[in-house]
N, C-alpha and C. Protein backbone atom coordinates (compact mmCIF):
# COMPACT_ATOMS: atom_id res chain seq x y z
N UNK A 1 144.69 96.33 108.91
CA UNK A 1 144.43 96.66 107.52
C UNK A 1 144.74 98.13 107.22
N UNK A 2 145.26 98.82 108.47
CA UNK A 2 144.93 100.46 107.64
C UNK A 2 146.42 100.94 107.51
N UNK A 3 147.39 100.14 107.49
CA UNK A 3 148.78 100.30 106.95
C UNK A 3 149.19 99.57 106.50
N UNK A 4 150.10 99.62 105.50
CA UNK A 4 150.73 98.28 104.67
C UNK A 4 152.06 97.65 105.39
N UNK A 5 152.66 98.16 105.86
CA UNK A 5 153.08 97.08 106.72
C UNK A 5 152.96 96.02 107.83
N UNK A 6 151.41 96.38 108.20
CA UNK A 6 150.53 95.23 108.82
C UNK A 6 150.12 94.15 107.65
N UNK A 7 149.50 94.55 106.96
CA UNK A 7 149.41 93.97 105.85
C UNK A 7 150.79 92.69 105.44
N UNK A 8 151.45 93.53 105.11
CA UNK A 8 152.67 92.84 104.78
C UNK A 8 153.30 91.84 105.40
N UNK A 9 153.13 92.04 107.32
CA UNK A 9 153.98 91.20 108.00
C UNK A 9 152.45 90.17 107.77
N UNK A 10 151.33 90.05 108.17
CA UNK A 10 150.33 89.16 108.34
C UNK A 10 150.63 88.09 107.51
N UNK A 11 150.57 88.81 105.79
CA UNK A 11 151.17 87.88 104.63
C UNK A 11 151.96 87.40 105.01
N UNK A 12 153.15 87.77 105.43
CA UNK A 12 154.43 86.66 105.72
C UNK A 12 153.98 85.77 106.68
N UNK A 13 153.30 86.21 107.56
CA UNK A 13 152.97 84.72 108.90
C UNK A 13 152.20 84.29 108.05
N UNK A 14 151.31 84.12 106.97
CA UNK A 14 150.38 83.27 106.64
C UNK A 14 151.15 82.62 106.24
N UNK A 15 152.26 82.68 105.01
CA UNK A 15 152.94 82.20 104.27
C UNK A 15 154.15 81.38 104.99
N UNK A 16 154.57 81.76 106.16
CA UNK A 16 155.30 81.08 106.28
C UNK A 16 154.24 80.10 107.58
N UNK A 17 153.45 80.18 108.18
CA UNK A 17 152.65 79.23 108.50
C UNK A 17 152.22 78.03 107.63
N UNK A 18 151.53 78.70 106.98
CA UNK A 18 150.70 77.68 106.20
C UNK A 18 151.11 77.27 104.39
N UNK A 19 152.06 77.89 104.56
CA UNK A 19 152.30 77.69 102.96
C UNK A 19 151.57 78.86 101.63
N UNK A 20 151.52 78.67 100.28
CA UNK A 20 151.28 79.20 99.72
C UNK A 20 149.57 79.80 99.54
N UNK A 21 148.78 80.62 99.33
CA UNK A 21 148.03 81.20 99.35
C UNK A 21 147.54 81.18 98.06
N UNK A 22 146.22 79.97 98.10
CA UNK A 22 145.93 80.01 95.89
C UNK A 22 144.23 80.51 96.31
N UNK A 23 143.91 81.30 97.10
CA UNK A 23 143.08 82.07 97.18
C UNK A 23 142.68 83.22 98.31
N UNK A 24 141.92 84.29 97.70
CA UNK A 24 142.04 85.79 98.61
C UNK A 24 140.79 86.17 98.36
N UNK A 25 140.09 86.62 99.25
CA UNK A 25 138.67 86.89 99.12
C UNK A 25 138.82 88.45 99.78
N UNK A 26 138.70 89.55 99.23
CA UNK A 26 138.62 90.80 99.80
C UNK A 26 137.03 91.59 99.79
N UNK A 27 137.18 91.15 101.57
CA UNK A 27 135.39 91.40 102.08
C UNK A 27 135.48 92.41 102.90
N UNK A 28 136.24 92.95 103.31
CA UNK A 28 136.82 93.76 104.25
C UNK A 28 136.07 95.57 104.01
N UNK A 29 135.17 95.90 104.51
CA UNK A 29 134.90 97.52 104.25
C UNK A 29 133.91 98.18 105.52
N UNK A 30 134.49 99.55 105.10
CA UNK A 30 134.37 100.40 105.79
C UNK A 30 132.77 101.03 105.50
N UNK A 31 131.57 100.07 105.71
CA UNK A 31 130.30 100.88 105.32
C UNK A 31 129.76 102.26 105.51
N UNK A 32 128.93 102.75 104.64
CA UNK A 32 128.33 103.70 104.88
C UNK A 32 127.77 104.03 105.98
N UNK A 33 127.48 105.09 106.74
CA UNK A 33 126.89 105.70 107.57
C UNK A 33 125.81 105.81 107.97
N UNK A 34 124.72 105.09 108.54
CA UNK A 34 122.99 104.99 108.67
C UNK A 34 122.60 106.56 108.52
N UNK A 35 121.91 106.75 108.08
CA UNK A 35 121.20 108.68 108.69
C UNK A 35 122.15 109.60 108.15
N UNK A 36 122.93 109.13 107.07
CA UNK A 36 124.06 109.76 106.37
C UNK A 36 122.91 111.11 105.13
N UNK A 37 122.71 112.23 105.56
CA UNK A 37 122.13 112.66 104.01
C UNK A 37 122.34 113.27 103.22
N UNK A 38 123.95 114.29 103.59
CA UNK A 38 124.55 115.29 102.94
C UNK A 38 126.47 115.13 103.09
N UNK A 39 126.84 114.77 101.72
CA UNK A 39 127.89 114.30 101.86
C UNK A 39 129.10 116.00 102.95
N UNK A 40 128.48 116.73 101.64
CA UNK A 40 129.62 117.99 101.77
C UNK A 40 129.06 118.41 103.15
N UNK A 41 127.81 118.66 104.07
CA UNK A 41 127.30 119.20 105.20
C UNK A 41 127.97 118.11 106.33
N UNK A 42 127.95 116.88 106.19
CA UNK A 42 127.89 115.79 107.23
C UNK A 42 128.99 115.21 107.25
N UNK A 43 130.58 115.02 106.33
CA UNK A 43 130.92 113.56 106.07
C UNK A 43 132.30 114.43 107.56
N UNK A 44 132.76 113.48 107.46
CA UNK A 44 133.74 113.43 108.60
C UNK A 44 135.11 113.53 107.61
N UNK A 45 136.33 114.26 107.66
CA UNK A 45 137.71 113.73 106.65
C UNK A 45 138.40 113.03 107.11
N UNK A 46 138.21 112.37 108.25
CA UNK A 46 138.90 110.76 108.82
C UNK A 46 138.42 109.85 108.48
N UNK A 47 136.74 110.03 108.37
CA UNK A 47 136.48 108.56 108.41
C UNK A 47 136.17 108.98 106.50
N UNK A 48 136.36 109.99 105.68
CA UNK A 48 136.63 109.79 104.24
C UNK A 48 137.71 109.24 103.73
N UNK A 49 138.89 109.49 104.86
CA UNK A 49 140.36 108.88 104.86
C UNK A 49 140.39 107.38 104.88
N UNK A 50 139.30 106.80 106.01
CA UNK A 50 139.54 105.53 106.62
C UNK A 50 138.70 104.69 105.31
N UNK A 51 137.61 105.42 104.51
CA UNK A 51 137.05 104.87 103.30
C UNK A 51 138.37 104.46 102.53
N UNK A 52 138.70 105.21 102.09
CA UNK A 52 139.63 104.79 101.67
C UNK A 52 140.82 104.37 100.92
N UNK A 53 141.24 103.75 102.73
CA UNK A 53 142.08 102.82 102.97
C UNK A 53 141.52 101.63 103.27
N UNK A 54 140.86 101.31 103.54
CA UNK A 54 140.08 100.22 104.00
C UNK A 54 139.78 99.62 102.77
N UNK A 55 138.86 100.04 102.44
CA UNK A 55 138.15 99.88 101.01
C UNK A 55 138.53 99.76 99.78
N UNK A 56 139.84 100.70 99.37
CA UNK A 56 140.81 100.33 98.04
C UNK A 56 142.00 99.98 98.27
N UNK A 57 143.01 100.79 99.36
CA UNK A 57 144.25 100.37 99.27
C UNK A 57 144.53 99.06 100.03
N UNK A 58 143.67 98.80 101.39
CA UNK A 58 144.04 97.69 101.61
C UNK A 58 143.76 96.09 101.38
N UNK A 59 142.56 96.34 100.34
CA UNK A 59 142.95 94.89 99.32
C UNK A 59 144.09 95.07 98.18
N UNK A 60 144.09 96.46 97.77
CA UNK A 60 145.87 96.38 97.03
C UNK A 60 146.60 95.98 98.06
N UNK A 61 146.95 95.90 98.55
CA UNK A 61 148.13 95.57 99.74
C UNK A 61 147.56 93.99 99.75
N UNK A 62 146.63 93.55 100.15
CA UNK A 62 146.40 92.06 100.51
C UNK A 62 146.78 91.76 99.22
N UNK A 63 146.64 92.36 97.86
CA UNK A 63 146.41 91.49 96.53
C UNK A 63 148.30 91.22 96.21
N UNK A 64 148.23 92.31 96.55
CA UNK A 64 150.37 92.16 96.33
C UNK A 64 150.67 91.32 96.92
N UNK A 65 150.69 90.94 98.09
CA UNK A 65 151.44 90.11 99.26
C UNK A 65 150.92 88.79 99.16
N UNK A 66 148.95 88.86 98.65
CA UNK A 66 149.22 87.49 97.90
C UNK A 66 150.07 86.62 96.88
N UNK A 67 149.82 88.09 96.09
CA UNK A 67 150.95 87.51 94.57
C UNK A 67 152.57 87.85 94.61
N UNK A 68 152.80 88.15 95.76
CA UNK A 68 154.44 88.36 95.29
C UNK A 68 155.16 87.25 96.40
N UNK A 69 154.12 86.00 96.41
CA UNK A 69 154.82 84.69 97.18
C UNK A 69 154.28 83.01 96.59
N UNK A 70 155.18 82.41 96.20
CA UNK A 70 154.40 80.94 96.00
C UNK A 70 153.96 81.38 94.57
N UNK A 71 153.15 80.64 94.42
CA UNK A 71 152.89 80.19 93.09
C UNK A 71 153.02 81.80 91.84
N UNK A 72 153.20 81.35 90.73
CA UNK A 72 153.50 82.64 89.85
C UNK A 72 151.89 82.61 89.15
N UNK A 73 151.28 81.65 88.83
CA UNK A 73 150.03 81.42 88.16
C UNK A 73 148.38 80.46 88.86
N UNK A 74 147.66 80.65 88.78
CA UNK A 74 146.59 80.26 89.27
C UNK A 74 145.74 80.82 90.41
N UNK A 75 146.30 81.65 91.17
CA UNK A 75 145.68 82.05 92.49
C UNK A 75 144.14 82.75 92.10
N UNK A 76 143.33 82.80 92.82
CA UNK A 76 141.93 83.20 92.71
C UNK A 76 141.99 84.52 93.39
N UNK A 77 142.04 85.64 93.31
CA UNK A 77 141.61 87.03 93.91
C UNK A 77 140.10 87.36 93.56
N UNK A 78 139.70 87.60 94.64
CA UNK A 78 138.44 87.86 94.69
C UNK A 78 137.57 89.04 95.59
N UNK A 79 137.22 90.05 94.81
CA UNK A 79 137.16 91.20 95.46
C UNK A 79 135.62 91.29 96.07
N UNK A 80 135.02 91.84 96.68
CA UNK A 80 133.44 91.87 97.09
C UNK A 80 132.93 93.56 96.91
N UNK A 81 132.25 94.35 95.78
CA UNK A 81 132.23 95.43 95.35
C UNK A 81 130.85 95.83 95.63
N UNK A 82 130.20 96.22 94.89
CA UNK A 82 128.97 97.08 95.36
C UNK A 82 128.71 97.31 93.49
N UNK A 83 127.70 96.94 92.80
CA UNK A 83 127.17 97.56 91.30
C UNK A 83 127.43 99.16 91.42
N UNK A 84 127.28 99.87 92.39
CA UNK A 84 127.17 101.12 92.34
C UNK A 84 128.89 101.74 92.44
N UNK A 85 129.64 100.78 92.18
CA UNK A 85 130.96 101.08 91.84
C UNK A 85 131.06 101.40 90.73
N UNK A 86 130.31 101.20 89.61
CA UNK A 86 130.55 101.10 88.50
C UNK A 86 129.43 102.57 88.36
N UNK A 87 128.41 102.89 88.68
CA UNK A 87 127.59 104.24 88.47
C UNK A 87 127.74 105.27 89.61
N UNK A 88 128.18 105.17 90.48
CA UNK A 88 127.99 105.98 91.63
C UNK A 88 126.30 106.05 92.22
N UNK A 89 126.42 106.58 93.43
CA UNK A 89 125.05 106.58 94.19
C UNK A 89 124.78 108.16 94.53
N UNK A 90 123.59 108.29 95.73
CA UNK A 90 124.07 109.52 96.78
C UNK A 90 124.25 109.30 97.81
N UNK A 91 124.42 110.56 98.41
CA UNK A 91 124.91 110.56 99.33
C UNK A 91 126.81 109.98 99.91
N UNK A 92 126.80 108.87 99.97
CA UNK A 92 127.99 108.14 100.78
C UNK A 92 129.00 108.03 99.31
N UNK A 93 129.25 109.41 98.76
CA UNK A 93 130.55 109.57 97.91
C UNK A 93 131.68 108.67 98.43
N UNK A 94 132.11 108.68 99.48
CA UNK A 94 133.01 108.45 99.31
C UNK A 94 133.28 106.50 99.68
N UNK A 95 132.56 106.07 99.94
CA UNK A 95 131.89 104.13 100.11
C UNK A 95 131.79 104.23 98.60
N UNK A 96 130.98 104.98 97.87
CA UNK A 96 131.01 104.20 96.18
C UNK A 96 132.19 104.48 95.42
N UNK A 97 132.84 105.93 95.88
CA UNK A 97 134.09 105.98 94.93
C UNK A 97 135.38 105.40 95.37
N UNK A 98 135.48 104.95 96.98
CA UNK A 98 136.62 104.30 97.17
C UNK A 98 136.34 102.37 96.41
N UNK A 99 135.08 102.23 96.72
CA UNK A 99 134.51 100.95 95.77
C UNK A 99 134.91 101.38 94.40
N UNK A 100 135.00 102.16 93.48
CA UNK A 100 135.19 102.01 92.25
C UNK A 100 136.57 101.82 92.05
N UNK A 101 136.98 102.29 92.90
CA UNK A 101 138.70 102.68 92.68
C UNK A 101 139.10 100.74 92.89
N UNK A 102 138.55 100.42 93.45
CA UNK A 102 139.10 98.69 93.89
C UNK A 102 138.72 98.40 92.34
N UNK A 103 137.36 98.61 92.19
CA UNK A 103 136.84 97.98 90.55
C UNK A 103 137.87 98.18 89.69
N UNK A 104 138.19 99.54 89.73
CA UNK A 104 139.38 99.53 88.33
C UNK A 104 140.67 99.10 88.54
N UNK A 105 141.09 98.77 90.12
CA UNK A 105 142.29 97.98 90.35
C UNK A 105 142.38 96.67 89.70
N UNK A 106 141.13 96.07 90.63
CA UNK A 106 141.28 94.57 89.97
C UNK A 106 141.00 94.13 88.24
N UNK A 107 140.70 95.17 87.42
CA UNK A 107 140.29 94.62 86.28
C UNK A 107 142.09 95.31 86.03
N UNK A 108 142.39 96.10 86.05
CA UNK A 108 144.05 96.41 85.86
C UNK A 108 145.12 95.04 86.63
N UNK A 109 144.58 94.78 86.85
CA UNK A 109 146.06 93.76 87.82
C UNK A 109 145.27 92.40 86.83
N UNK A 110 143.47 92.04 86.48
CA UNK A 110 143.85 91.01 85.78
C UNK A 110 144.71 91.64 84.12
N UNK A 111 144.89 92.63 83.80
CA UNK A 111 146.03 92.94 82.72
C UNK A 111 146.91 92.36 82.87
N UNK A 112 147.59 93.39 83.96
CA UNK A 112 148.88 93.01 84.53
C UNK A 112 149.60 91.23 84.46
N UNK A 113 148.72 91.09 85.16
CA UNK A 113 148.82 89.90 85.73
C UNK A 113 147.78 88.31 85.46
N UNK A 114 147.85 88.05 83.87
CA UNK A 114 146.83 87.25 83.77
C UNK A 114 146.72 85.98 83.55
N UNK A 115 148.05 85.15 84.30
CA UNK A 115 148.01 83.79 84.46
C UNK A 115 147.34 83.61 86.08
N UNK A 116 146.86 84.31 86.26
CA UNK A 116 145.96 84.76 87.91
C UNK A 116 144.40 84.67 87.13
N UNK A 117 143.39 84.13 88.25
CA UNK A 117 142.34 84.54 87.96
C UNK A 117 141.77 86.06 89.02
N UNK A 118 141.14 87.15 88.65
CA UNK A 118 140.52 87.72 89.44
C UNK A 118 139.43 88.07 89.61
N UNK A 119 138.26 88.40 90.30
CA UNK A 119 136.66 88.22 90.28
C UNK A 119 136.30 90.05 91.13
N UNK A 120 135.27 90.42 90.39
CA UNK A 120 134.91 91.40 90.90
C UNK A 120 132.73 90.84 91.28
N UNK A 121 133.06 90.65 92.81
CA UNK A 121 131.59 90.66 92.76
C UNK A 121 131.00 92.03 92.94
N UNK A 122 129.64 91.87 92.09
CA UNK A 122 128.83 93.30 92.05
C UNK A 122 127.72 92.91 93.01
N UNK A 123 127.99 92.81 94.00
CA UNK A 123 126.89 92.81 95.06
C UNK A 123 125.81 93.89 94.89
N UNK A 124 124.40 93.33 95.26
CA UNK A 124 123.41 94.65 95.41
C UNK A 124 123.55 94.94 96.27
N UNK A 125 122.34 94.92 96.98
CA UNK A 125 122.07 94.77 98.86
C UNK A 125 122.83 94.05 99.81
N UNK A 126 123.81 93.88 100.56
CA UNK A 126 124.10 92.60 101.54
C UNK A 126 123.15 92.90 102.59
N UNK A 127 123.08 91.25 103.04
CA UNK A 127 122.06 91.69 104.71
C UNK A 127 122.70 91.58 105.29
N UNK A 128 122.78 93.17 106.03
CA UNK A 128 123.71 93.26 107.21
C UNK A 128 121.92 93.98 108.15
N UNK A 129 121.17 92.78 108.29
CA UNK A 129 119.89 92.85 108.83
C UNK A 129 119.15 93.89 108.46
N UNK A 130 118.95 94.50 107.43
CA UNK A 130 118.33 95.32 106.77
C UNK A 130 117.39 94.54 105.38
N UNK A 131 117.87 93.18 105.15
CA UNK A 131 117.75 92.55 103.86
C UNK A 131 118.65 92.46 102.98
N UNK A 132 118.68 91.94 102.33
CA UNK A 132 119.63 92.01 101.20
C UNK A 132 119.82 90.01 100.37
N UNK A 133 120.72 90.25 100.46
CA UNK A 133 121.94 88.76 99.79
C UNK A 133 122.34 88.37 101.08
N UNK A 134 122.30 87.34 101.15
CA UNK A 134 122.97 86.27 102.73
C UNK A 134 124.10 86.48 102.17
N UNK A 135 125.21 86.66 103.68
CA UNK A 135 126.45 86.15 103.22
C UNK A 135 125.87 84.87 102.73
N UNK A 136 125.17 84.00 103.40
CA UNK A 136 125.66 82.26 102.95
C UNK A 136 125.12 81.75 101.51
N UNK A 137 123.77 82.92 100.75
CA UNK A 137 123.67 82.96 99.38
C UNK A 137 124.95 82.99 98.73
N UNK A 138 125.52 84.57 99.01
CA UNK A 138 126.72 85.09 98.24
C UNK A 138 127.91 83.95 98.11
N UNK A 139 128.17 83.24 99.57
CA UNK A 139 129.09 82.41 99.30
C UNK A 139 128.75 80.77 98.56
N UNK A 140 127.60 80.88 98.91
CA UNK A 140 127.03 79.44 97.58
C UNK A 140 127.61 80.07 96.63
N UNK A 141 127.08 80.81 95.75
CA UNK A 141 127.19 81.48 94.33
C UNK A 141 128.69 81.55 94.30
N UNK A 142 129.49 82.02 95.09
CA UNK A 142 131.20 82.10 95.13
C UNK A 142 131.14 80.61 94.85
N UNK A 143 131.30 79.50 95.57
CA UNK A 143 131.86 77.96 95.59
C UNK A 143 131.54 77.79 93.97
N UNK A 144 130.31 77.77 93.47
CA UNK A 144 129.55 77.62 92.49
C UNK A 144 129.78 78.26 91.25
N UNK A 145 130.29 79.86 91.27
CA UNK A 145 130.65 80.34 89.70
C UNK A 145 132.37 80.39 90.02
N UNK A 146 132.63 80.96 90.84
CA UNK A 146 134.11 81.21 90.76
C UNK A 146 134.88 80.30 91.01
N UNK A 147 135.04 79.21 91.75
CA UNK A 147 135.73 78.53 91.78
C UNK A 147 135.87 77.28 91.21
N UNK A 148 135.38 77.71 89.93
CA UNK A 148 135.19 76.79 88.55
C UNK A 148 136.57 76.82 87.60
N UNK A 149 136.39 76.05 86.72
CA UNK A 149 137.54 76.03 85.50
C UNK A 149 137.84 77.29 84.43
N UNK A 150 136.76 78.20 84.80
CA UNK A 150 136.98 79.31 84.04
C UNK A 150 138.40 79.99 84.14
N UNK A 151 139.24 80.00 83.37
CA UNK A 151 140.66 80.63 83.10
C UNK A 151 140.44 81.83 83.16
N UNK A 152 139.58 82.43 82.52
CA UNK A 152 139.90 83.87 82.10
C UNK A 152 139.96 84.85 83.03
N UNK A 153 140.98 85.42 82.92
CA UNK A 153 142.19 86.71 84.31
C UNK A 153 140.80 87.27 84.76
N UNK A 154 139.69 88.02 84.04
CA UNK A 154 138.81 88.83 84.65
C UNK A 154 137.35 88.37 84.66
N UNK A 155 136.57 88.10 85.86
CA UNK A 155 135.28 88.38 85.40
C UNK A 155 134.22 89.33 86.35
N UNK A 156 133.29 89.28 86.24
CA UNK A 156 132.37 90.15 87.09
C UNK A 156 130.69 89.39 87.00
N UNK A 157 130.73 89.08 88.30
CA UNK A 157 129.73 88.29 88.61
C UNK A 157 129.13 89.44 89.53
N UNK A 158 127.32 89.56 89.22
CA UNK A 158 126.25 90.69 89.71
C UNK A 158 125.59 89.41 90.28
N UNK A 159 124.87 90.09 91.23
CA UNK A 159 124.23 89.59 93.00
C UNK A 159 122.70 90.89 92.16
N UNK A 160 122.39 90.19 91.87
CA UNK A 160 121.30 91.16 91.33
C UNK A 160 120.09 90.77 89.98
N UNK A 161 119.21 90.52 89.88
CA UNK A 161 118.38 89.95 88.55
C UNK A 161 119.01 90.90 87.45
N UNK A 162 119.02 89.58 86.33
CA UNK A 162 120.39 90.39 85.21
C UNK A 162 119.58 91.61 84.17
N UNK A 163 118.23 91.07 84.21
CA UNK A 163 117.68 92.21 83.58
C UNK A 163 117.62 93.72 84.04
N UNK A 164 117.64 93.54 85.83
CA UNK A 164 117.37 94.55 86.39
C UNK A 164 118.87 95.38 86.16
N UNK A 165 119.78 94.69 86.47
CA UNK A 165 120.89 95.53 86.03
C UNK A 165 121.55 95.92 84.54
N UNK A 166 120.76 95.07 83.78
CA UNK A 166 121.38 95.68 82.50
C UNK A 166 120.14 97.24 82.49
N UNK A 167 119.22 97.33 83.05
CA UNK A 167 118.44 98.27 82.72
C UNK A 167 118.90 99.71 83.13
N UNK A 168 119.74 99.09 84.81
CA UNK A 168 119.86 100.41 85.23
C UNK A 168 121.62 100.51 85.06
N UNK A 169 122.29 99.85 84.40
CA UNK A 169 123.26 100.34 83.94
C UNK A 169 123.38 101.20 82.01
N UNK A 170 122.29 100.59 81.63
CA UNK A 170 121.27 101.33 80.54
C UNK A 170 120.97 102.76 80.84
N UNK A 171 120.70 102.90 82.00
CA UNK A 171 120.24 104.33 82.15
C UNK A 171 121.21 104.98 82.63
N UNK A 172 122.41 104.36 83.16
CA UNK A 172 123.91 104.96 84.05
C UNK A 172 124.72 106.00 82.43
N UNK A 173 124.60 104.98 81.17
CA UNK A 173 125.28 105.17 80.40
C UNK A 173 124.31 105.85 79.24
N UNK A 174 123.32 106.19 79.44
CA UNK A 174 122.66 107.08 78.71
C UNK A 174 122.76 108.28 79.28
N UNK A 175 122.29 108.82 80.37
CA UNK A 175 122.83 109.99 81.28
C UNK A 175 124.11 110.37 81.17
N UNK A 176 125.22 109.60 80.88
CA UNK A 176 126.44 109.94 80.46
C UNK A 176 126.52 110.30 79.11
N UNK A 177 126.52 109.95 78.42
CA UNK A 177 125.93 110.05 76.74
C UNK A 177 125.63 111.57 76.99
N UNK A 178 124.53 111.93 77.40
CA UNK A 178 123.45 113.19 77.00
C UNK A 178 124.14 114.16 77.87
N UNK A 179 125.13 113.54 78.88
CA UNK A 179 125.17 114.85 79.96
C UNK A 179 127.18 114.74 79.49
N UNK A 180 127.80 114.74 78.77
CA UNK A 180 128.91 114.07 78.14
C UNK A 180 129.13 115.76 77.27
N UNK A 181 130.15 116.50 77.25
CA UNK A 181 130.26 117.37 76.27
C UNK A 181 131.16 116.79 75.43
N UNK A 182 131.13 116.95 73.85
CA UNK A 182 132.18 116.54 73.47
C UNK A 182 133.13 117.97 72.81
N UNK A 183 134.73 118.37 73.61
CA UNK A 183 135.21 119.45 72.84
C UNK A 183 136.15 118.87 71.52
N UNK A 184 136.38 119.95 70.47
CA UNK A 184 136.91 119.78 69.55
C UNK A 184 138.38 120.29 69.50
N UNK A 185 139.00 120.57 70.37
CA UNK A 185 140.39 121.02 70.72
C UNK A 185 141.21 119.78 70.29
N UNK A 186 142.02 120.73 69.00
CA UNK A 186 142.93 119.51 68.57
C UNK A 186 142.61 119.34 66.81
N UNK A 187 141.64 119.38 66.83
CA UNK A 187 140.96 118.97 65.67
C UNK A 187 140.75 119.60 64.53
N UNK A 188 141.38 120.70 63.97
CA UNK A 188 141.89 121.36 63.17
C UNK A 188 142.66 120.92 62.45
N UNK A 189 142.03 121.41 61.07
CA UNK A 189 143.04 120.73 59.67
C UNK A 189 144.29 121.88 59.89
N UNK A 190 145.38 121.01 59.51
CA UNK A 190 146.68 121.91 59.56
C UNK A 190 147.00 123.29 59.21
N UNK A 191 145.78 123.30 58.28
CA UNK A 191 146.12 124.35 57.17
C UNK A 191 145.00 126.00 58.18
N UNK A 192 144.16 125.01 58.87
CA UNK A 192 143.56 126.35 59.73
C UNK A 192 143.68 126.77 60.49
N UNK A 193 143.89 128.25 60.83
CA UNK A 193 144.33 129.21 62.03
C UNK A 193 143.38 129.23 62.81
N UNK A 194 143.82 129.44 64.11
CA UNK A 194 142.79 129.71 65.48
C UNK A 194 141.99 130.86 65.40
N UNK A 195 140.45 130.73 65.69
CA UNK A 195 140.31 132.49 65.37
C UNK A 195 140.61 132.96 66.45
């Protein structure tokens, strides 16, 4: 996964193995760090590097090599994200912002590209034995919402009680609001000089 021409040849053995590819599930990441507590004091610039690549470019790479073989319309891309893609967290900068960067890929490629379906899950917690969402929850809920008749190129399915996240994405976008400058550069009637 951490070069695209691995990437690339894999796609071709799938494809020419098994035929066309009408679904892609991108689960693949590079987690945060246990005992992680200071990004700028602690983080490593390899393994900020290996964030990513892991984490954004190489589901771009899986998502291309899905779609540039076999079928032109229908394939299911399906990304596995983190809610805190969409607000950021602390600490592990660079796990939520290489996660956001996938978020705004896949809602751009369903543009691009929208006789495709594509899915952004907003996972909370996974249990990776800490608690969380079972994989085998998460993948009920996958069989169950996504791989339904829904057409439409984009959606975003949350792993999370919906109230709880409209609340704290409520508070993501109020903090932005209040902490938001707005400048007026530009905005001058023709007729007025700069002082």
């Amino acid at each position: 996964m951490a070069d695209s021409e691995s990437v690339k040849s894999v796609f071709a053995s799938i494809h020419e193995k098994f035929g066309d590819i009408d679904s892609l599930i991108n689960n693949a990441a590079l987690p945060p760090v246990s005992g992680f507590e200071d990004f700028v004091s602690n983080s490593n610039d390899l393994r900020v590097r290996e964030s990513y690549v892991i984490n954004c470019a190489a589901p771009l790479w899986c998502i291309k090599y899905c779609l540039n073989q076999g079928e032109t319309t229908g394939k299911v891309i399906i990304n596995v994200l983190t809610a805190r893609a969409l607000t950021g967290h602390t600490r592990h900068i660079d796990y939520f912002s290489s996660k956001g960067g996938l978020y705004n890929a896949t809602i751009s490629f369903a543009h691009d590209y929208p006789r495709h379906r594509f899915r952004s899950i907003m996972s909370g917690n996974i249990d990776t034995g800490n608690g969380g969402d079972s994989p085998q929850e998460m993948w009920q809920e996958i069989c169950r919402n996504i791989f339904s008749n829904d057409d439409r190129p984009y959606r975003e399915i949350y792993f999370m009680p919906r109230r709880q996240f409209y609340l704290h994405l409520l508070r993501y976008y109020l903090r932005h609001f209040f902490n938001t400058k707005r400048l007026s550069i530009g905005r001058r009637g023709r007729n007025q000089s700069p002082r």
